[in-house]
PDB file of N, CA and C in Angstrom:
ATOM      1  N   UNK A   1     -45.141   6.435  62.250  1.00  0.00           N
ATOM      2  CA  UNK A   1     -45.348   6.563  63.675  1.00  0.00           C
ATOM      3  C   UNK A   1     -46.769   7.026  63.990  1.00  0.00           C
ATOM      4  N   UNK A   2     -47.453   7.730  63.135  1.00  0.00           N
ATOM      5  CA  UNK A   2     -48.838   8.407  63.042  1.00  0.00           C
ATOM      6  C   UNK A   2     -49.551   6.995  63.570  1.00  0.00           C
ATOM      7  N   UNK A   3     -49.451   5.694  62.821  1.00  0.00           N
ATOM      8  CA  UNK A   3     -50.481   4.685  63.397  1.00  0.00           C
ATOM      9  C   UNK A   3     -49.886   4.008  64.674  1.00  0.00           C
ATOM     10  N   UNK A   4     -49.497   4.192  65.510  1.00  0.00           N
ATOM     11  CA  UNK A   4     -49.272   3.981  66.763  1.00  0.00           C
ATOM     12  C   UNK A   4     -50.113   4.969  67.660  1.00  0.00           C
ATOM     13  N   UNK A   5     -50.775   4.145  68.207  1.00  0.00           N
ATOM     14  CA  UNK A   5     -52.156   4.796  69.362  1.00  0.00           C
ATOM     15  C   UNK A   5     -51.813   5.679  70.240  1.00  0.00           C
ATOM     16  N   UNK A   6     -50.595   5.023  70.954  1.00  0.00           N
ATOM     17  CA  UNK A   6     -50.047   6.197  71.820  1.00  0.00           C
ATOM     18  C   UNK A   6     -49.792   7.530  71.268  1.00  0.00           C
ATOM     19  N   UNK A   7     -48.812   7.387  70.368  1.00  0.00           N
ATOM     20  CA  UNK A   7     -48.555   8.296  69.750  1.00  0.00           C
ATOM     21  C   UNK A   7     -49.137   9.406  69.138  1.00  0.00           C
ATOM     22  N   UNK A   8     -50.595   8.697  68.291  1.00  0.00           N
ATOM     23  CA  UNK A   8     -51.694   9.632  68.004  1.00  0.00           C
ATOM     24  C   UNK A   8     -52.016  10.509  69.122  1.00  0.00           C
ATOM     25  N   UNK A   9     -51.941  10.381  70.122  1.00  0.00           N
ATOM     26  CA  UNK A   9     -52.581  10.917  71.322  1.00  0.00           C
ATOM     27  C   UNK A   9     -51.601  11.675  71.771  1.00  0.00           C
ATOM     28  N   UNK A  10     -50.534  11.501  72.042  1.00  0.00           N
ATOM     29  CA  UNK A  10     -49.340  11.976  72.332  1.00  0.00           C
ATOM     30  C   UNK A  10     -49.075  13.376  71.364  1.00  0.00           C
ATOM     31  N   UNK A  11     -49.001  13.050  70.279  1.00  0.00           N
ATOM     32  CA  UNK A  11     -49.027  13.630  69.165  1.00  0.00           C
ATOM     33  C   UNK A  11     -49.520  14.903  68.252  1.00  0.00           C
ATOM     34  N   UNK A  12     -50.669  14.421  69.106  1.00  0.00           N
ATOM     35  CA  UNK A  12     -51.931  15.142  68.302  1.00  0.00           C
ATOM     36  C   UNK A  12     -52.724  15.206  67.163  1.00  0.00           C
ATOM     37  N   UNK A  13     -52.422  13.658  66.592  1.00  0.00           N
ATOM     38  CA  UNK A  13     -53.214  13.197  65.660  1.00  0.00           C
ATOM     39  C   UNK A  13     -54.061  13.611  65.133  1.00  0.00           C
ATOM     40  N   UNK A  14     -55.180  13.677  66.231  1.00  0.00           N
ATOM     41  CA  UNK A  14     -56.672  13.488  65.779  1.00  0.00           C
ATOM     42  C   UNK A  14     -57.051  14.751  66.538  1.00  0.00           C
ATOM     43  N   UNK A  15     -56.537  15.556  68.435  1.00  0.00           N
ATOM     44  CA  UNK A  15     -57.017  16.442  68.219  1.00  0.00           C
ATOM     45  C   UNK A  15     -55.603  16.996  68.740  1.00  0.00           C
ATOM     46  N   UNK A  16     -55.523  18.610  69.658  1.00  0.00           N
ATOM     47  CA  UNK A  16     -54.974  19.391  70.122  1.00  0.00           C
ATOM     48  C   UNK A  16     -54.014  18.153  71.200  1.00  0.00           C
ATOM     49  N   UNK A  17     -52.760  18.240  71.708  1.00  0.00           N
ATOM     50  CA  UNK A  17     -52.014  17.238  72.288  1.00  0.00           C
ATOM     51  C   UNK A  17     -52.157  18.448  73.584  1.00  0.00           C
ATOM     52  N   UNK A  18     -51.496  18.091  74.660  1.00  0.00           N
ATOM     53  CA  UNK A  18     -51.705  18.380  75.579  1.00  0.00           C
ATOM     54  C   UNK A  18     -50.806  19.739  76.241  1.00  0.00           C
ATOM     55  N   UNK A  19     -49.811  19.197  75.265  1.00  0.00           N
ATOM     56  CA  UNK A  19     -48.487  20.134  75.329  1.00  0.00           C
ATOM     57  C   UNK A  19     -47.994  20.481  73.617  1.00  0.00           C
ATOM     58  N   UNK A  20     -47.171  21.369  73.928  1.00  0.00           N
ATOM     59  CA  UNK A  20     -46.732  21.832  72.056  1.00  0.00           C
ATOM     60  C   UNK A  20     -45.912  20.315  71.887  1.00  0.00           C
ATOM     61  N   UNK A  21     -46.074  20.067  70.696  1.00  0.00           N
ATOM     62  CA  UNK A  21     -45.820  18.981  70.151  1.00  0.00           C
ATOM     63  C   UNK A  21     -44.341  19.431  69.387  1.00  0.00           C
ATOM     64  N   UNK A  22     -44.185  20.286  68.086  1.00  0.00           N
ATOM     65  CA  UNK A  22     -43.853  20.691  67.635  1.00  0.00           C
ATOM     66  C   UNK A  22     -43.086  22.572  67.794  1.00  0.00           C
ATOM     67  N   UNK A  23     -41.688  22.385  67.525  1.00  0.00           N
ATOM     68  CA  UNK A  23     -41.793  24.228  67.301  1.00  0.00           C
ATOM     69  C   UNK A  23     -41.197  24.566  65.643  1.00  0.00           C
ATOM     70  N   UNK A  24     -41.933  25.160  64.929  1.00  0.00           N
ATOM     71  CA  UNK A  24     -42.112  25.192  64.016  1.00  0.00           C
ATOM     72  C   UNK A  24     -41.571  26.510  63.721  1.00  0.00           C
ATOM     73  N   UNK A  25     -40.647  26.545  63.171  1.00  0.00           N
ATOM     74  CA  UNK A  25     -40.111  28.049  63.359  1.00  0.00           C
ATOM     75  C   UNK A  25     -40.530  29.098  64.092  1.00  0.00           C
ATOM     76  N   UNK A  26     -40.239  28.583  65.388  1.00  0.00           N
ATOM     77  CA  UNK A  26     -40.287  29.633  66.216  1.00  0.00           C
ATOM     78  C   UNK A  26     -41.962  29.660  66.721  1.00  0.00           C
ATOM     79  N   UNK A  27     -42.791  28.662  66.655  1.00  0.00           N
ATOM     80  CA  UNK A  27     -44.429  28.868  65.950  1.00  0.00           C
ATOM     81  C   UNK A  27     -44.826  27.127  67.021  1.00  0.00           C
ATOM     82  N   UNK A  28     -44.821  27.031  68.123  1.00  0.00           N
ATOM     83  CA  UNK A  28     -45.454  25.859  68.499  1.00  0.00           C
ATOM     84  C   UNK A  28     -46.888  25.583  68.610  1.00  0.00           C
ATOM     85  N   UNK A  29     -47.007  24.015  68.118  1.00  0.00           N
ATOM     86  CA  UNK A  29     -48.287  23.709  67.354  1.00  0.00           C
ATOM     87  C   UNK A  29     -48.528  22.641  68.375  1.00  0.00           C
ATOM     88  N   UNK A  30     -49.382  22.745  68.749  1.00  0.00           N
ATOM     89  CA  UNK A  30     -50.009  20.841  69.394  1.00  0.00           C
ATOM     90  C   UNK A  30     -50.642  19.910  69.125  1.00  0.00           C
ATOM     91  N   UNK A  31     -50.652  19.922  66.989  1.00  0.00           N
ATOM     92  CA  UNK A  31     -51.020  18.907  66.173  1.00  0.00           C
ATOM     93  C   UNK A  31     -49.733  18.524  65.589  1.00  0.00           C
ATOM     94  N   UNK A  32     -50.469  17.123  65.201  1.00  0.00           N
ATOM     95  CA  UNK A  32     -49.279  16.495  64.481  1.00  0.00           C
ATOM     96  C   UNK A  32     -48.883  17.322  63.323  1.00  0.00           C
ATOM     97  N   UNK A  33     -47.786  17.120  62.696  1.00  0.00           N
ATOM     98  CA  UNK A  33     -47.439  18.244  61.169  1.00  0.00           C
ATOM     99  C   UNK A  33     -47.763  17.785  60.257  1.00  0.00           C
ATOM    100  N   UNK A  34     -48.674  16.340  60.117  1.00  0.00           N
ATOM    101  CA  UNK A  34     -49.209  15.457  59.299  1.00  0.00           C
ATOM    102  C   UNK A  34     -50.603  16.251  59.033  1.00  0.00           C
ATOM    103  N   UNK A  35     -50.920  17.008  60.004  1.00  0.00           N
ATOM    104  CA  UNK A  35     -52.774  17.789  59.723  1.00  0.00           C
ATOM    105  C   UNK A  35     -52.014  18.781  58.955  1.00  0.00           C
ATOM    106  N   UNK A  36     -50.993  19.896  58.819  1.00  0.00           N
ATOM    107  CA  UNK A  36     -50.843  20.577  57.756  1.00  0.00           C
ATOM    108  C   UNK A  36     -50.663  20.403  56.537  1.00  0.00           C
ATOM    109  N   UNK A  37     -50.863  18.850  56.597  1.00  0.00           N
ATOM    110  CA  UNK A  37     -50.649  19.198  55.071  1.00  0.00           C
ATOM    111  C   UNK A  37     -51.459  19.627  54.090  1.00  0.00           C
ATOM    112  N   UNK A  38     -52.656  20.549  54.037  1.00  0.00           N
ATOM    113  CA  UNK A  38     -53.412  20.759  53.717  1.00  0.00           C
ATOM    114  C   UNK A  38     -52.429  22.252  53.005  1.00  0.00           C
ATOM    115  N   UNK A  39     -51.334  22.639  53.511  1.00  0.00           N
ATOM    116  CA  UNK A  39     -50.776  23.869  53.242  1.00  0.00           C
ATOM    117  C   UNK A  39     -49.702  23.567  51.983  1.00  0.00           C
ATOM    118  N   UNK A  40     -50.277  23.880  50.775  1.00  0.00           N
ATOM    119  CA  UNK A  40     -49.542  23.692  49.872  1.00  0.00           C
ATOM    120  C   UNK A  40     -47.436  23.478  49.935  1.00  0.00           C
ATOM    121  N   UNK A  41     -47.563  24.353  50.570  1.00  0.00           N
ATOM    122  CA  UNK A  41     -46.015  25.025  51.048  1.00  0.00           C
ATOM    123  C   UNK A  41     -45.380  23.642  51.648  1.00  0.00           C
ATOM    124  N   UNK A  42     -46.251  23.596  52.812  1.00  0.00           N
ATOM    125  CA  UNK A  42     -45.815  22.208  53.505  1.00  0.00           C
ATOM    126  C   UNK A  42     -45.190  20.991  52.674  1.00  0.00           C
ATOM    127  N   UNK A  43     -46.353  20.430  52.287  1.00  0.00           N
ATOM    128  CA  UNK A  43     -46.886  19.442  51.770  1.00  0.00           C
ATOM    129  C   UNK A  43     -45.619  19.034  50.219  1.00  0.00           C
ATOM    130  N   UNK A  44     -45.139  20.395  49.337  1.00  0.00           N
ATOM    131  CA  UNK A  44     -44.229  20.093  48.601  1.00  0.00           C
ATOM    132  C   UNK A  44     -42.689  20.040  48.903  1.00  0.00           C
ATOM    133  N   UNK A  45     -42.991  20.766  50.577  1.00  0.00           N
ATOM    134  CA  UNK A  45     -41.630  20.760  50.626  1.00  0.00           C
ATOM    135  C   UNK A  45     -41.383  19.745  51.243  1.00  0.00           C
ATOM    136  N   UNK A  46     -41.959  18.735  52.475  1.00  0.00           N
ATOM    137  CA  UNK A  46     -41.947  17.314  52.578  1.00  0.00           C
ATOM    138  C   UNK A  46     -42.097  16.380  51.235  1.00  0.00           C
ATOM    139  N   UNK A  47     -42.467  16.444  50.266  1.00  0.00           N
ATOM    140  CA  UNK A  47     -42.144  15.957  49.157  1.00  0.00           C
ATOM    141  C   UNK A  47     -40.626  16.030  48.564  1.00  0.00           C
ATOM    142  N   UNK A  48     -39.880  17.416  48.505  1.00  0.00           N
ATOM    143  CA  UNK A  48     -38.466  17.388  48.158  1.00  0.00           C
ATOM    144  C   UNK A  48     -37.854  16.837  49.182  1.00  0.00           C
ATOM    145  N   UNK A  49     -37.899  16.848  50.396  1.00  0.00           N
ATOM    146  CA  UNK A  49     -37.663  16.537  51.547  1.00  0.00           C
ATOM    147  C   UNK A  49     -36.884  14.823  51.306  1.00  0.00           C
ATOM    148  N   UNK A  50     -37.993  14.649  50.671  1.00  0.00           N
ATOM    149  CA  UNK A  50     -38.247  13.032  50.398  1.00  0.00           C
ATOM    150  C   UNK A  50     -36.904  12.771  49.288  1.00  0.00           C
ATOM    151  N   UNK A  51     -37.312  13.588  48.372  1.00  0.00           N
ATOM    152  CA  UNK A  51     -35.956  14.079  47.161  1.00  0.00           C
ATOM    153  C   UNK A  51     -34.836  13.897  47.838  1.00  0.00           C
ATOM    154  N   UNK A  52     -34.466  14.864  48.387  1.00  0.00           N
ATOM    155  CA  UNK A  52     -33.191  15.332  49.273  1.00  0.00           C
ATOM    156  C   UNK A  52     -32.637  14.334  49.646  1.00  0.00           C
ATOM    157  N   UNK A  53     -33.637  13.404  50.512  1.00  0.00           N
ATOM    158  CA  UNK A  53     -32.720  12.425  51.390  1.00  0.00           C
ATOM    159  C   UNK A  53     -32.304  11.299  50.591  1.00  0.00           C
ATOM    160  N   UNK A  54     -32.517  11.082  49.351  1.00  0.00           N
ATOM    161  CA  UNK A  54     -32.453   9.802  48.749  1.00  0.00           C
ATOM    162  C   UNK A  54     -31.462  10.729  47.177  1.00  0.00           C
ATOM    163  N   UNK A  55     -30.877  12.106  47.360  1.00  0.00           N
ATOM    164  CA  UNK A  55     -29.777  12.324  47.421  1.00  0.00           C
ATOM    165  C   UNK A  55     -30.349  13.293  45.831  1.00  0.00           C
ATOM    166  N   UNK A  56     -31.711  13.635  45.315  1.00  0.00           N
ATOM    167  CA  UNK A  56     -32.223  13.663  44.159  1.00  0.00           C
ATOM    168  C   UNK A  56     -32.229  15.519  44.396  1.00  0.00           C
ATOM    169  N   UNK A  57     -31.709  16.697  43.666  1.00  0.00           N
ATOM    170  CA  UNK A  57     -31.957  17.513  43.937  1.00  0.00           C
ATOM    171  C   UNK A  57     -32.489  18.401  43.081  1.00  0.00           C
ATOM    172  N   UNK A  58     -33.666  19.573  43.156  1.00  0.00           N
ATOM    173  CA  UNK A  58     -34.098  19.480  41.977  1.00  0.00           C
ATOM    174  C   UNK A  58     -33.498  20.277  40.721  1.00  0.00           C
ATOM    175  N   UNK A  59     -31.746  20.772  41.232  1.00  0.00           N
ATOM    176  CA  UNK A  59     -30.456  21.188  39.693  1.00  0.00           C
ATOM    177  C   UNK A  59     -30.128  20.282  40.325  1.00  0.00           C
ATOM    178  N   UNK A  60     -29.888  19.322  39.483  1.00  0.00           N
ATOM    179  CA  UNK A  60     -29.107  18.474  38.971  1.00  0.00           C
ATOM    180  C   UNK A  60     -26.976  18.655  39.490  1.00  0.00           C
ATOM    181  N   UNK A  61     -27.296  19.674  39.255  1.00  0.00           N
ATOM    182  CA  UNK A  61     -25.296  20.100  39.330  1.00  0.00           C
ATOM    183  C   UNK A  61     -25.126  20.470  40.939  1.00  0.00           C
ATOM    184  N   UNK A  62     -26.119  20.062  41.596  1.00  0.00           N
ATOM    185  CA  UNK A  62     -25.341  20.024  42.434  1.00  0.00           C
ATOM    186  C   UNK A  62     -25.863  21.013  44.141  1.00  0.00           C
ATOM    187  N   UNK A  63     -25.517  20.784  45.131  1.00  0.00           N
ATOM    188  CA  UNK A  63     -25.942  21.669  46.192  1.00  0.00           C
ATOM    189  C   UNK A  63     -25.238  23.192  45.984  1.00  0.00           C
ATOM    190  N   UNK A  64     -24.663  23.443  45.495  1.00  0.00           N
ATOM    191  CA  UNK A  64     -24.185  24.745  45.397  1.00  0.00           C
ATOM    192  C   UNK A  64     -24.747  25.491  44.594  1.00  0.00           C
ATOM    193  N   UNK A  65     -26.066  24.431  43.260  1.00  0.00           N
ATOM    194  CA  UNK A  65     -26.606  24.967  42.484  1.00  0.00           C
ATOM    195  C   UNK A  65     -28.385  25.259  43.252  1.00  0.00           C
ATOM    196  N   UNK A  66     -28.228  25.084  44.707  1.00  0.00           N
ATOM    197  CA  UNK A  66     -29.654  25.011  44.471  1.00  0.00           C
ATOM    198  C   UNK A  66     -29.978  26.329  45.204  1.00  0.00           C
ATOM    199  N   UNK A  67     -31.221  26.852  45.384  1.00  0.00           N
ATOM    200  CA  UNK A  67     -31.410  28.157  45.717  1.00  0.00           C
ATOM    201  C   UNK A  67     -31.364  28.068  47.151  1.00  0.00           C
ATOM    202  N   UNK A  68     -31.465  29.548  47.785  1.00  0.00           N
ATOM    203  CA  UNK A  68     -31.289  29.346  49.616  1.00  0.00           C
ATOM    204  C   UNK A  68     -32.562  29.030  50.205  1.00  0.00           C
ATOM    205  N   UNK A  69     -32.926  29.315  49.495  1.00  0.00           N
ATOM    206  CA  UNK A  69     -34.707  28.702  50.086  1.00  0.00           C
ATOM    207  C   UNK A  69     -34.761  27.428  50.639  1.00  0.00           C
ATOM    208  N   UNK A  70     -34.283  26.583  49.462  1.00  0.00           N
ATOM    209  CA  UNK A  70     -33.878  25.280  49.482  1.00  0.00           C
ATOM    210  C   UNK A  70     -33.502  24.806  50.061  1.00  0.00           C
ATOM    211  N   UNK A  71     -32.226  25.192  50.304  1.00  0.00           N
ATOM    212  CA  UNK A  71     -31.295  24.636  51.218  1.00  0.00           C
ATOM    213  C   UNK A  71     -31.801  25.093  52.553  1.00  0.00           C
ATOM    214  N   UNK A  72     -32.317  26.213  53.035  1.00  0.00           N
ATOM    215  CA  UNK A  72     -32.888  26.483  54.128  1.00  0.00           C
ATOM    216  C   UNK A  72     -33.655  25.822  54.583  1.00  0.00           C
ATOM    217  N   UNK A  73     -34.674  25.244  54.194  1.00  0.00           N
ATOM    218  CA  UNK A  73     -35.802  24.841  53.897  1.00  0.00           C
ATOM    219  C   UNK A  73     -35.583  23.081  54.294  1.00  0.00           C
ATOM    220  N   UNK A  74     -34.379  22.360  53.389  1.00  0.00           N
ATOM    221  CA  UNK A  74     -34.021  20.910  53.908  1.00  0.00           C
ATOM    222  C   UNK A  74     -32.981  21.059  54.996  1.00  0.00           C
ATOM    223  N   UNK A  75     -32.404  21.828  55.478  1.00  0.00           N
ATOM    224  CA  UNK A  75     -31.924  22.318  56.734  1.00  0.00           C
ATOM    225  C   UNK A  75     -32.384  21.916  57.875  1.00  0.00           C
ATOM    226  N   UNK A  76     -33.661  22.639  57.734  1.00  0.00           N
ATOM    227  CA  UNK A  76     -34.797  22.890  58.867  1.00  0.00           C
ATOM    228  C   UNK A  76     -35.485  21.780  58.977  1.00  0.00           C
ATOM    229  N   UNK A  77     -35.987  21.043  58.047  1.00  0.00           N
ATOM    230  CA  UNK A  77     -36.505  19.994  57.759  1.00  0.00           C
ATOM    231  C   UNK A  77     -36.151  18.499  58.433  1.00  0.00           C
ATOM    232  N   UNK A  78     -34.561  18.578  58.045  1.00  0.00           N
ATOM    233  CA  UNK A  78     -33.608  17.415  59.081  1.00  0.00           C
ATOM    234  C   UNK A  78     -33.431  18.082  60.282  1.00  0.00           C
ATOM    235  N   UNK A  79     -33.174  19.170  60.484  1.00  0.00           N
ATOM    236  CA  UNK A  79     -33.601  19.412  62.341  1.00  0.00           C
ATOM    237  C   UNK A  79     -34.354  19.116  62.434  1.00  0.00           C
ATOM    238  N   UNK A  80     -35.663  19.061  62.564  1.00  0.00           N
ATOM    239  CA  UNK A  80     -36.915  18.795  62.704  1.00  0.00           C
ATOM    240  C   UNK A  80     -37.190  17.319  62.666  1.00  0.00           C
ATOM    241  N   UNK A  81     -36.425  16.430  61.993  1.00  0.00           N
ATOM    242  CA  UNK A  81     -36.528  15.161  61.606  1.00  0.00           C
ATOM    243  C   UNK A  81     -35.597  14.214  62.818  1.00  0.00           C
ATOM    244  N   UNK A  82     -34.287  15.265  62.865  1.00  0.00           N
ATOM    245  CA  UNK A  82     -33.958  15.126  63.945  1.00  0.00           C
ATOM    246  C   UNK A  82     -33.858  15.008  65.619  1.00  0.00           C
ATOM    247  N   UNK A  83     -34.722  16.504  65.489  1.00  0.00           N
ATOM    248  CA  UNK A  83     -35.554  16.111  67.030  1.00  0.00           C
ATOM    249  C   UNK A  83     -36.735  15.364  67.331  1.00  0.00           C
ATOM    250  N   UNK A  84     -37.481  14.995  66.308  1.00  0.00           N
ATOM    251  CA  UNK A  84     -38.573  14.140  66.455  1.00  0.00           C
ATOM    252  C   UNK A  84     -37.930  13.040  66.813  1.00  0.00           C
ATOM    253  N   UNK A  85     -37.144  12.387  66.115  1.00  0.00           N
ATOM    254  CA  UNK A  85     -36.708  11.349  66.320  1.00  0.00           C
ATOM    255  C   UNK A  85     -36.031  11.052  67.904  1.00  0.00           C
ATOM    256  N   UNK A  86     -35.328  12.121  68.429  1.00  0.00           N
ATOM    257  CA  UNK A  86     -35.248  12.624  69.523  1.00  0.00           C
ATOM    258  C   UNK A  86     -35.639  11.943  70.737  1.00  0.00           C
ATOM    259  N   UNK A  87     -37.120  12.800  69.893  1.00  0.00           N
ATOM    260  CA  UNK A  87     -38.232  12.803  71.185  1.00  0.00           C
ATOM    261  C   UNK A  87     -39.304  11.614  70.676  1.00  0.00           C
ATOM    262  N   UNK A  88     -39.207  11.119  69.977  1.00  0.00           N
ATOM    263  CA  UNK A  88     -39.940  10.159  69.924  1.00  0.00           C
ATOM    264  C   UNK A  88     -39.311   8.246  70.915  1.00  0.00           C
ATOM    265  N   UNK A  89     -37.902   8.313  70.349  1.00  0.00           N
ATOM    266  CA  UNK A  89     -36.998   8.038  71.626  1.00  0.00           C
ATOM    267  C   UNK A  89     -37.566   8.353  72.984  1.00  0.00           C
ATOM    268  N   UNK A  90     -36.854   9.371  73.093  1.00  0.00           N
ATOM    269  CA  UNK A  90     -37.286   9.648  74.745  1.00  0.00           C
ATOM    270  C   UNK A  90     -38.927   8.951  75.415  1.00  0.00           C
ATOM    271  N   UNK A  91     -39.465   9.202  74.379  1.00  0.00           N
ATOM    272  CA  UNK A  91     -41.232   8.838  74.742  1.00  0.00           C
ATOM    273  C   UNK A  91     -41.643   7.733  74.994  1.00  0.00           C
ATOM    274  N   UNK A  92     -40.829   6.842  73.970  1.00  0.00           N
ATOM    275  CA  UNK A  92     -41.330   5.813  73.880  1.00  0.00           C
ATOM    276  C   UNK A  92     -40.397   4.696  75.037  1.00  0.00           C
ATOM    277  N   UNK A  93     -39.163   5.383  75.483  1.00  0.00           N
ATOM    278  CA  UNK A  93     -38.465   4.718  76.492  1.00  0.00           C
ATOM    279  C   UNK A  93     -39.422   5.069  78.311  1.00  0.00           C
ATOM    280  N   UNK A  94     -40.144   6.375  78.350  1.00  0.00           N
ATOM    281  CA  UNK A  94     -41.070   6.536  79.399  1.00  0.00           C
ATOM    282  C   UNK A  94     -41.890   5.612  79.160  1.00  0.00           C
ATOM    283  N   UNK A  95     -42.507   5.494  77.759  1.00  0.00           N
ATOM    284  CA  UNK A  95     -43.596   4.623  78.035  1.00  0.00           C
ATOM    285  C   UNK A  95     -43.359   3.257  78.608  1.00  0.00           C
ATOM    286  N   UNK A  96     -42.320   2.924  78.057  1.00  0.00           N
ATOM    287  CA  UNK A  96     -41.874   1.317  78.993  1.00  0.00           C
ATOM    288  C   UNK A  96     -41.349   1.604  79.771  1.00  0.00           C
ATOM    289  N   UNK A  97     -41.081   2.336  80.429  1.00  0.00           N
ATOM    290  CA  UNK A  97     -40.601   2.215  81.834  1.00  0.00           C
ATOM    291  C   UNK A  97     -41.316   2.176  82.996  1.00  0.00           C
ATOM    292  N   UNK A  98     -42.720   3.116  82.616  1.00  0.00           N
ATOM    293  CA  UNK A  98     -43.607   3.377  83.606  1.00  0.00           C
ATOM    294  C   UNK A  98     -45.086   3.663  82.771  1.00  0.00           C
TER     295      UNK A  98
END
């Protein structure tokens, strides 16, 4: 969605968006969450993220084996995945409408 023009702008791509874009635990940002990835933390946990959804976890035995971090962590992650999606909906139905 990052290479869609509107969106960059919308977003906050490239600079500050106009409004909070994002609430980030509790922490609203008005860049895209694509500029953090410069934050180690981020950056691996959108990587398991990636894991997670395609069902790969990193014990093997299982969700009950994995730590709370973890699970906290891809929790938050699909909320987040969830309301984008959300609101990326919503946005893109204003934009054609008007």
């Amino acid at each position: 969605m990052c290479d869609d023009p509107f969106f960059r702008k919308e977003w906050g791509c490239d600079d500050d968006a106009k409004e909070w874009v994002y609430d980030l635990g509790g922490t609203a940002i008005k860049r895209c969450p694509n500029s953090l990835v410069k934050m180690a933390i981020i950056r691996e946990s959108w990587t398991a993220y990636a894991f997670y959804k395609r069902g790969i976890l990193p014990d093997s035995r299982g969700l009950r084996h994995q730590t709370k971090f973890y699970i906290s962590v891809m929790s938050r992650l699909e909320q987040l995945e969830s309301e984008s999606e959300g609101w990326y909906m919503d946005r893109r139905e204003k934009k054609n409408d008007g």
